[in-house]
Protein backbone atom coordinates (compact mmCIF):
# COMPACT_ATOMS: atom_id res chain seq x y z
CA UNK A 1 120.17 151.27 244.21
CA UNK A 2 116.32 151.76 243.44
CA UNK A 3 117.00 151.74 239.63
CA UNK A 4 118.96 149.02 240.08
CA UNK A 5 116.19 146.95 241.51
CA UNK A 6 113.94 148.24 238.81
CA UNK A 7 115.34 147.08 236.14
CA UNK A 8 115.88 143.65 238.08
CA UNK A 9 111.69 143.58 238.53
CA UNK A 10 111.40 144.58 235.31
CA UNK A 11 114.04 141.90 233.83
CA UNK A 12 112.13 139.41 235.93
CA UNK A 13 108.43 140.37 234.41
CA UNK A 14 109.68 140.71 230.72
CA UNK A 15 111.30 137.63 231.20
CA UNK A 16 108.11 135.50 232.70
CA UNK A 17 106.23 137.36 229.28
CA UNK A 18 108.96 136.21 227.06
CA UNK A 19 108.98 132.71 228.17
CA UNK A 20 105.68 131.31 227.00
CA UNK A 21 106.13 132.19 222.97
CA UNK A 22 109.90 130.49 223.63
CA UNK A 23 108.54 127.55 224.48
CA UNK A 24 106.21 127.29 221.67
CA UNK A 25 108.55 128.10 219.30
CA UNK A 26 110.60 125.32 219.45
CA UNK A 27 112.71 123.22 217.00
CA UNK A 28 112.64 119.85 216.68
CA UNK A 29 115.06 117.94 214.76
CA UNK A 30 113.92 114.86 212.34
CA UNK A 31 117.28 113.26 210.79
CA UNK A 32 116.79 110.79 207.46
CA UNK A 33 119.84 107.98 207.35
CA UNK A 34 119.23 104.58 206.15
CA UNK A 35 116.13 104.91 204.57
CA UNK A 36 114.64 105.80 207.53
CA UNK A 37 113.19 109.00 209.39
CA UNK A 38 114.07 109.29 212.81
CA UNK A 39 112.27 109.60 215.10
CA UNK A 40 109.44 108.27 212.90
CA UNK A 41 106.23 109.69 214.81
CA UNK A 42 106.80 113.10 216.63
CA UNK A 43 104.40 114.58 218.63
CA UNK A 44 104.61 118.52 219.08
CA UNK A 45 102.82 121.62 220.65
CA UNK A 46 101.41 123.87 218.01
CA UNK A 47 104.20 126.55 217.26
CA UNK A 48 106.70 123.93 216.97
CA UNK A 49 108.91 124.15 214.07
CA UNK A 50 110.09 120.65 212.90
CA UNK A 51 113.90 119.83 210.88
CA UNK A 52 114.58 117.09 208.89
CA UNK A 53 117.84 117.09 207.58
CA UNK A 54 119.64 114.16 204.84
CA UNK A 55 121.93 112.37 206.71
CA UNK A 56 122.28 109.90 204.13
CA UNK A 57 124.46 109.34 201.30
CA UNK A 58 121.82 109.94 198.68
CA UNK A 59 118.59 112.23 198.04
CA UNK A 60 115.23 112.52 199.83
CA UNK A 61 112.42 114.64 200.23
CA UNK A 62 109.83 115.31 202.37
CA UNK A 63 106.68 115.95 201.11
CA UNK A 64 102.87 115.92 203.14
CA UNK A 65 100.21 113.26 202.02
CA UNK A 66 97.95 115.98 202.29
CA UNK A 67 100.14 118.26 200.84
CA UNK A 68 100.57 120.98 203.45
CA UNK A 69 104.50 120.97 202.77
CA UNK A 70 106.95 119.32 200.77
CA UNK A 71 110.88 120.36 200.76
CA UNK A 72 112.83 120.05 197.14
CA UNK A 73 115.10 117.48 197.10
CA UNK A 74 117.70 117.35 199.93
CA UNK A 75 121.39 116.08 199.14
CA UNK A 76 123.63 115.01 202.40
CA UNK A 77 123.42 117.29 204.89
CA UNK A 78 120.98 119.62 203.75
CA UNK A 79 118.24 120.56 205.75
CA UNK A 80 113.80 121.32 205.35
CA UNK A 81 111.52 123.20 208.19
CA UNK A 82 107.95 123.36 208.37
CA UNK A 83 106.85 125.28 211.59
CA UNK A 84 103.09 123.39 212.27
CA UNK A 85 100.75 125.90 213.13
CA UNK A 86 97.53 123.92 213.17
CA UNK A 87 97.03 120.41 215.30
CA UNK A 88 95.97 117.32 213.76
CA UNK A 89 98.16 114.51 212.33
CA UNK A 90 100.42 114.80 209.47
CA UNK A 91 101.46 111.74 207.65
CA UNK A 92 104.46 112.57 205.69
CA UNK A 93 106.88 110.22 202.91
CA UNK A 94 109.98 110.20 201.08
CA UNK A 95 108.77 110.99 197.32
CA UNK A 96 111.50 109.36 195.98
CA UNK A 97 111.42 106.76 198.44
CA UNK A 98 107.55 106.35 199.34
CA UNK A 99 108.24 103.60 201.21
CA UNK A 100 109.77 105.94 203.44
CA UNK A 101 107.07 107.44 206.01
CA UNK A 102 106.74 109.43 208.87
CA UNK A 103 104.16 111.31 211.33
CA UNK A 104 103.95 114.28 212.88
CA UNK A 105 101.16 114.77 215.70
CA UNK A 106 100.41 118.81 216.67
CA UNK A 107 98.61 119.33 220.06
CA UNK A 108 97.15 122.65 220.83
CA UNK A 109 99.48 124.75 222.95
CA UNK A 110 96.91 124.01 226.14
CA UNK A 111 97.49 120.84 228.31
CA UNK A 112 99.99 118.35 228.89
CA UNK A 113 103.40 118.86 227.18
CA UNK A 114 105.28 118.21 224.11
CA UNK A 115 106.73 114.77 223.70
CA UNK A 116 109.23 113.63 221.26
């Protein structure tokens, strides 16, 4: 019975060590249909990993006016991460499409949280 209650405190500390990076390392989804991204602004924790994926019937890409990233062109269904490390705002467009424009907004991994 001891080493059963052990490995139960044990379970319970690795777990409340684990849990933090989990958090951080989050995905959040980004889907292009219409012409449009959606959502258009996202607002993230640093860590935060986010997906855009083509849900329309015809190319697009995503590519960073600052050029931090920028995906190859994406048919239907097909998918681009970029994991944002650093905060600050990222204003992002279509380069096929540059009407088509999006944000993403990184907080630091301190204070209030994440908000899609």
């Amino acid at each position: 019975m001891r080493i059963e209650l052990m490995a139960f405190v044990t379970g319970a500390a690795l777990a409340c060590v684990i849990a933090p990076s989990v958090a951080q390392n989050t995905v959040v989804p980004v889907t292009i249909d219409n012409f449009v991204f959606e959502p258009a602004r996202v607002t993230v924790k640093a860590g935060t990993t986010v997906t855009w994926t083509n849900r329309d019937d015809i190319p697009h890409t995503v590519a960073a006016k600052e050029r931090q990233f920028k995906s190859k062109v994406m048919d239907t269904d097909e998918s681009y991460s970029f994991t944002f490390s650093t905060p600050g705002e990222y204003t992002y467009f279509c380069s096929l499409h540059p009407h088509m424009t999006g944000t993403i907004v990184v907080e630091g991994t301190t204070g209030s949280g994440a908000s899609q």
